[in-house]
N, C-alpha and C. Protein backbone atom coordinates (compact mmCIF):
# COMPACT_ATOMS: atom_id res chain seq x y z
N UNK A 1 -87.62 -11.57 16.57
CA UNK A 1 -87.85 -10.39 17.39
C UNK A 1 -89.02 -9.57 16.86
N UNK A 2 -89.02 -9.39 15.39
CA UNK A 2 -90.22 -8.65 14.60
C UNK A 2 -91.56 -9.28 15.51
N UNK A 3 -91.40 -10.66 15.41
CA UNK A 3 -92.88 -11.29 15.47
C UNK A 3 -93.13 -10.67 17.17
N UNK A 4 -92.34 -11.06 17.54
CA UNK A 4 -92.83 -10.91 19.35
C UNK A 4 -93.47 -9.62 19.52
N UNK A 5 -92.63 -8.45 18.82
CA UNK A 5 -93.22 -7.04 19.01
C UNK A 5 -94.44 -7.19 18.29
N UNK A 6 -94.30 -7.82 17.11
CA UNK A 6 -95.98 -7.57 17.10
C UNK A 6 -96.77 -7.77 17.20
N UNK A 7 -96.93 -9.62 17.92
CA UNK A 7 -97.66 -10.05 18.77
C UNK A 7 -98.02 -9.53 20.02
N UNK A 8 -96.58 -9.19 20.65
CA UNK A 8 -96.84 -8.22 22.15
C UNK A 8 -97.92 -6.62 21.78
N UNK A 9 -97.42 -6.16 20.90
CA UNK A 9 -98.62 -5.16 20.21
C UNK A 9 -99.60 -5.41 20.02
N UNK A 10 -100.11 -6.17 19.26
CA UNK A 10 -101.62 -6.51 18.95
C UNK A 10 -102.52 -6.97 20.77
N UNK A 11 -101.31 -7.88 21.13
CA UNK A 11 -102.15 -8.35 22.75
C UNK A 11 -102.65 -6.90 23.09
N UNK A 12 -101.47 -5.75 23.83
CA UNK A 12 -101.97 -4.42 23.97
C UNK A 12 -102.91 -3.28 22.94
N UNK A 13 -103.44 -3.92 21.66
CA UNK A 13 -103.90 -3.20 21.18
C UNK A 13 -103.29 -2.02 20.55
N UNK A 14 -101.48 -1.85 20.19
CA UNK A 14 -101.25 -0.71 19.80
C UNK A 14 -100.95 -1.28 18.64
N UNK A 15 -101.48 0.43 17.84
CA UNK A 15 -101.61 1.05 16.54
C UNK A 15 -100.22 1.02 15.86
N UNK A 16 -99.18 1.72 17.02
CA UNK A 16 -98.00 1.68 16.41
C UNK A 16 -96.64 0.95 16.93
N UNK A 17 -95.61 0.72 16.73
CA UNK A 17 -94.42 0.48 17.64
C UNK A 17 -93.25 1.54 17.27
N UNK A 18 -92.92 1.79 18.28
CA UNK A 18 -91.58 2.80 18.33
C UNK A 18 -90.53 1.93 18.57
N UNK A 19 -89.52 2.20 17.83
CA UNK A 19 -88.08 1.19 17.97
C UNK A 19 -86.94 2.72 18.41
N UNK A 20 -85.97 1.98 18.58
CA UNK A 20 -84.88 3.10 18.91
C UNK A 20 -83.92 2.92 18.13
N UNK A 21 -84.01 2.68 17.03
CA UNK A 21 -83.14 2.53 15.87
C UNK A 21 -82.49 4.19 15.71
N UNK A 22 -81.12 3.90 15.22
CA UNK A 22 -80.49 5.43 15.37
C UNK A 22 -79.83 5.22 13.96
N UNK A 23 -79.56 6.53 13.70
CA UNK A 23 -78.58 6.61 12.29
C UNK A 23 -77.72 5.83 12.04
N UNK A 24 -76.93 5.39 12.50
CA UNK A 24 -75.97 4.12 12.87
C UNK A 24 -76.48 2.91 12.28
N UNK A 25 -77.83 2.81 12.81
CA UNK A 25 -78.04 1.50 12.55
C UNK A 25 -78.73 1.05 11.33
N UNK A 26 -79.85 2.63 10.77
CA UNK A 26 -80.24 2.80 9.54
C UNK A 26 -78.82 2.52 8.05
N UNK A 27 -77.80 3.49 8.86
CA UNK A 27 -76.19 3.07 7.46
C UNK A 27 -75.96 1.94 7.47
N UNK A 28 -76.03 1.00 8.75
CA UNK A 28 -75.44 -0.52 8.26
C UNK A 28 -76.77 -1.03 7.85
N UNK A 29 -78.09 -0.99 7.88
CA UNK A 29 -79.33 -1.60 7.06
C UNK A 29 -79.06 -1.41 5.59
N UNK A 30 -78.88 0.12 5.21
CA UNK A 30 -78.88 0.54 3.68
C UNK A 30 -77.62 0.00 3.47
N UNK A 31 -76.24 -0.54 4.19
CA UNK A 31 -74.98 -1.09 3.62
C UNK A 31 -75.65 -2.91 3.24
N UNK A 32 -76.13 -3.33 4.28
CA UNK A 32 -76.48 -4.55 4.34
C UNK A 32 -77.20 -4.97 2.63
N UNK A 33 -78.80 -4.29 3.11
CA UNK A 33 -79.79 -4.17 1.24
C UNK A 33 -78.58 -4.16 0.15
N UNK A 34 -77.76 -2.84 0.37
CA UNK A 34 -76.93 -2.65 -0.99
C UNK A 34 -75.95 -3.96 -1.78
N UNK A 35 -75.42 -4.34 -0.53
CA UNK A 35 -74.27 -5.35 -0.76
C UNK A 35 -75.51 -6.94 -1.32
N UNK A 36 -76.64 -6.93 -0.55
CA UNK A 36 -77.51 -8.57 -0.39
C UNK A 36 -78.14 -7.88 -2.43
N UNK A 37 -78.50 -6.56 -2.79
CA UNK A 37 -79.20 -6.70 -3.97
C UNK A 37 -80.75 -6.37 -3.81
N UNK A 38 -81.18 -6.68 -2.66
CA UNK A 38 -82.44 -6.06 -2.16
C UNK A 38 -83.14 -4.71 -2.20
N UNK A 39 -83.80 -4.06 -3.34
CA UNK A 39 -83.58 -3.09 -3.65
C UNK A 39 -84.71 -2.76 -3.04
N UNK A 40 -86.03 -3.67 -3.15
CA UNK A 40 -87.17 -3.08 -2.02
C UNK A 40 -87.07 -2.96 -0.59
N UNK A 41 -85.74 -3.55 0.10
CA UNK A 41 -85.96 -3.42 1.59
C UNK A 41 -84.88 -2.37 1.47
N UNK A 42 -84.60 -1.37 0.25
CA UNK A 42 -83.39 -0.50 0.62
C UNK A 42 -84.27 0.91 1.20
N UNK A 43 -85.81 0.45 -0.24
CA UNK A 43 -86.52 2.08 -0.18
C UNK A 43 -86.95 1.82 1.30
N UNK A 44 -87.39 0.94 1.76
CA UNK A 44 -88.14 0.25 3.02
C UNK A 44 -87.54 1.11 4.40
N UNK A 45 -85.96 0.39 3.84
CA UNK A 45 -85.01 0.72 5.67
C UNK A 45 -85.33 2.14 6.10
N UNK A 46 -85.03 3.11 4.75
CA UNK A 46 -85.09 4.19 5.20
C UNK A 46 -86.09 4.98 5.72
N UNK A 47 -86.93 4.68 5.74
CA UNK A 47 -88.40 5.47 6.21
C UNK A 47 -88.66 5.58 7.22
N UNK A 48 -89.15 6.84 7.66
CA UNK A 48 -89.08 6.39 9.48
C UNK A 48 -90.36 5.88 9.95
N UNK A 49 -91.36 6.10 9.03
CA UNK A 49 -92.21 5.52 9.50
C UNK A 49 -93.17 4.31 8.85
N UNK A 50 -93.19 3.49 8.83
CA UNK A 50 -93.33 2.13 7.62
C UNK A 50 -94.49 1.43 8.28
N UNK A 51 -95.18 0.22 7.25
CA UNK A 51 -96.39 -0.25 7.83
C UNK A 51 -97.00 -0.44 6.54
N UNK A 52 -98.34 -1.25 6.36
CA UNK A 52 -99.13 -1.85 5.10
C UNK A 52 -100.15 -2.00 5.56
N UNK A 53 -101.38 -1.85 5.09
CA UNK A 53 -102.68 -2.03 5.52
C UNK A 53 -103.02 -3.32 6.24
N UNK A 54 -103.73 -2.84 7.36
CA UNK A 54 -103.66 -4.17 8.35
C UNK A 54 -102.96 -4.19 9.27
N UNK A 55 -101.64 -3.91 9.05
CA UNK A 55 -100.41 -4.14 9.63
C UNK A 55 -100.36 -3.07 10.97
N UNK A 56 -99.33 -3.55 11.60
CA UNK A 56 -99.05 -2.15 13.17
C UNK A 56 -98.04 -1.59 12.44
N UNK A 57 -97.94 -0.27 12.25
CA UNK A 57 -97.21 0.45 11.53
C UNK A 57 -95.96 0.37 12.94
N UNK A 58 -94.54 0.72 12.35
CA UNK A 58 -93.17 1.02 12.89
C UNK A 58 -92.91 2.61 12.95
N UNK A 59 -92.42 2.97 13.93
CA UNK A 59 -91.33 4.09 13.82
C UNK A 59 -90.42 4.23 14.20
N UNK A 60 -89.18 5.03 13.47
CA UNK A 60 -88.00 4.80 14.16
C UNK A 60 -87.45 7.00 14.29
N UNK A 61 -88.04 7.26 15.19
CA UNK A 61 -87.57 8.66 15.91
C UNK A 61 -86.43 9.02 15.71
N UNK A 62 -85.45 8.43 16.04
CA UNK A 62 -84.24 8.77 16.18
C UNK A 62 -83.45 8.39 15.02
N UNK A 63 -84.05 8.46 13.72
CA UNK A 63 -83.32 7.85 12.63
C UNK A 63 -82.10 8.80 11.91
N UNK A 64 -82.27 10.01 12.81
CA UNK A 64 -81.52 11.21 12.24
C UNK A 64 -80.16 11.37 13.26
N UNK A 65 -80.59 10.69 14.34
CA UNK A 65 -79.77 10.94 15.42
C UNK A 65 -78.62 9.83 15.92
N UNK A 66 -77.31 9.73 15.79
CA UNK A 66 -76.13 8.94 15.61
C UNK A 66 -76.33 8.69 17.25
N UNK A 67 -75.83 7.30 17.52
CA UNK A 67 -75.78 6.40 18.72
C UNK A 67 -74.55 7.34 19.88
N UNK A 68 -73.96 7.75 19.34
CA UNK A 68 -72.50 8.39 19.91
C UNK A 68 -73.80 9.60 20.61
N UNK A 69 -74.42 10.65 20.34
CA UNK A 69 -75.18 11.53 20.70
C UNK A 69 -76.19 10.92 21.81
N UNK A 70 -76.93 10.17 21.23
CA UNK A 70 -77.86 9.61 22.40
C UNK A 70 -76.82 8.75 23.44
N UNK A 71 -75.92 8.64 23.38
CA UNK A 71 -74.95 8.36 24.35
C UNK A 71 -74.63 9.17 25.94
N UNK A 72 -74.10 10.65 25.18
CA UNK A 72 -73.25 11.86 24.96
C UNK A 72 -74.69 12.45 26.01
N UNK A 73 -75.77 12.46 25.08
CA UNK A 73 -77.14 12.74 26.27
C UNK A 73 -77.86 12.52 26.95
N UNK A 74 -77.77 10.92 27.43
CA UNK A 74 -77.91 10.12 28.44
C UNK A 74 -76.84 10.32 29.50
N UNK A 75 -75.63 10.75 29.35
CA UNK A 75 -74.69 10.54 30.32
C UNK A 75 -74.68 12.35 30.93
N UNK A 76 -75.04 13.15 29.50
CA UNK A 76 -75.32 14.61 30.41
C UNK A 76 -76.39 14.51 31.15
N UNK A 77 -77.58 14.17 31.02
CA UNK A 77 -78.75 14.05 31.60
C UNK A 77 -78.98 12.88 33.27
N UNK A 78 -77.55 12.18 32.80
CA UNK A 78 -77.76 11.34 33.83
C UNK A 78 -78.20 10.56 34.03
N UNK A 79 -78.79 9.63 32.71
CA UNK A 79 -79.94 8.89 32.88
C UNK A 79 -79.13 7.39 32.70
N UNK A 80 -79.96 6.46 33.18
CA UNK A 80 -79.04 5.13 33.07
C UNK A 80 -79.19 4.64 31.47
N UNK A 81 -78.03 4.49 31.29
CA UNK A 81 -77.98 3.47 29.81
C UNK A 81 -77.41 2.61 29.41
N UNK A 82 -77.50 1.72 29.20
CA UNK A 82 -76.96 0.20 28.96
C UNK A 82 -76.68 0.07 27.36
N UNK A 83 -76.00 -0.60 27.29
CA UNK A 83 -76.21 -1.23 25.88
C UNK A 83 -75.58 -2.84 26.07
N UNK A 84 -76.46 -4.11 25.29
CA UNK A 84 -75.71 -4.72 24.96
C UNK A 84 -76.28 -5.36 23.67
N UNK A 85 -74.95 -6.37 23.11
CA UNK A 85 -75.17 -6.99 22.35
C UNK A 85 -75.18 -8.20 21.72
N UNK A 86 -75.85 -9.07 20.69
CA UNK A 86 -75.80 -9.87 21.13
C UNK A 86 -74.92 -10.59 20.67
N UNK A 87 -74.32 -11.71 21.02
CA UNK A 87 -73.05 -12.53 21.38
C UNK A 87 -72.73 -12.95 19.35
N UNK A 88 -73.64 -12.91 18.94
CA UNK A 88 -73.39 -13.09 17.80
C UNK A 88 -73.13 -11.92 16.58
N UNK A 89 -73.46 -10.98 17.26
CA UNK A 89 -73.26 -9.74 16.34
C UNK A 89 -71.94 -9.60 15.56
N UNK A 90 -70.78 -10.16 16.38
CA UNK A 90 -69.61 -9.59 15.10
C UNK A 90 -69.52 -10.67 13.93
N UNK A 91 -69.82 -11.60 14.47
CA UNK A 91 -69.81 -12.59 13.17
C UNK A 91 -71.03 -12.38 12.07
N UNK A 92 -72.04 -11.99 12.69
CA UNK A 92 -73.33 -11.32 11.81
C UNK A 92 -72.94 -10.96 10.61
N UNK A 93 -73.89 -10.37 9.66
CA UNK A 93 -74.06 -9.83 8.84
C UNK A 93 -73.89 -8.48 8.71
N UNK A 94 -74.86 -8.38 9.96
CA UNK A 94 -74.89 -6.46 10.44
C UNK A 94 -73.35 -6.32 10.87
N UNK A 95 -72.63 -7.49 11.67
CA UNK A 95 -71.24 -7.05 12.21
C UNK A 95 -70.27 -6.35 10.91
N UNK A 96 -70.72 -7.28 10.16
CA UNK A 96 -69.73 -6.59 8.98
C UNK A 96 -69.65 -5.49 8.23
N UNK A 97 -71.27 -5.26 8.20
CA UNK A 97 -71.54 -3.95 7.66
C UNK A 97 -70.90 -2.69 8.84
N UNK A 98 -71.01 -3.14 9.95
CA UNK A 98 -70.88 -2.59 11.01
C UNK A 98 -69.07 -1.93 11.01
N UNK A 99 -68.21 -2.96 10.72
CA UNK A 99 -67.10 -3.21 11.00
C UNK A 99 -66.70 -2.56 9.63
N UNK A 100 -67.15 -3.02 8.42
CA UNK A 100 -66.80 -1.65 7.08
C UNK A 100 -67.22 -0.22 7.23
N UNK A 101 -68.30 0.14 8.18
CA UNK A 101 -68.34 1.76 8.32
C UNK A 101 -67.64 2.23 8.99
N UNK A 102 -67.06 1.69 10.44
CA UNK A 102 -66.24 2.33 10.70
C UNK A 102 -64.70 1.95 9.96
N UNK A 103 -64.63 1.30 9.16
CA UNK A 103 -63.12 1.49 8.88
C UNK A 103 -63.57 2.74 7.84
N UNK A 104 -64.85 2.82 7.25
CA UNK A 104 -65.00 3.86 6.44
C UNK A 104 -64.74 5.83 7.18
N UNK A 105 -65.21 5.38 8.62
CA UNK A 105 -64.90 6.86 9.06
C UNK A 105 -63.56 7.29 9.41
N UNK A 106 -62.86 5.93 9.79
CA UNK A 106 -61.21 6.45 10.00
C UNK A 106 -60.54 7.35 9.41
């Protein structure tokens, strides 16, 4: 998926890419690094805005803002929102990290 965005970027010529990564998804990245030992993709995940010379720099906007909210304000606002996912996610990696935070908020 990385590569496509940044192939599809470079075709259009942009500087940057915006992702919609939300707080949610930043805690299971920093659960993921912590548990794998990866200590450079821990300082990495968190940044909202990342990139290396050469490179199309990333941002992630909403890194402060929990999925439940951008939910909560799509549905006040009215706006259509979908989510899905993909068929492999609970068995994933991320599923698990996924599946230990919330037993962590219970």
């Amino acid at each position: 998926r990385r590569q496509a965005l940044d192939r599809g970027a470079a075709i259009l010529k942009c500087d940057k890419i915006v992702t919609g990564h939300n707080a949610d998804d930043i805690a299971e990245t920093v659960i993921m690094n912590i548990l794998r030992g990866d200590i450079a993709r821990l300082g990495r995940c968190t940044s909202i805005t990342t990139g290396s010379e050469g490179m199309i720099s990333r941002c992630k906007p909403f890194k402060y803002t929990y999925e439940k909210e951008i939910v909560m304000y799509a549905h006040f606002k009215k706006l259509d929102y979908f989510t899905t996912e993909c068929i492999y996610s609970p068995n994933a990696y991320r599923g698990h990290a996924r599946t230990y935070l919330k037993d962590l908020e219970k």
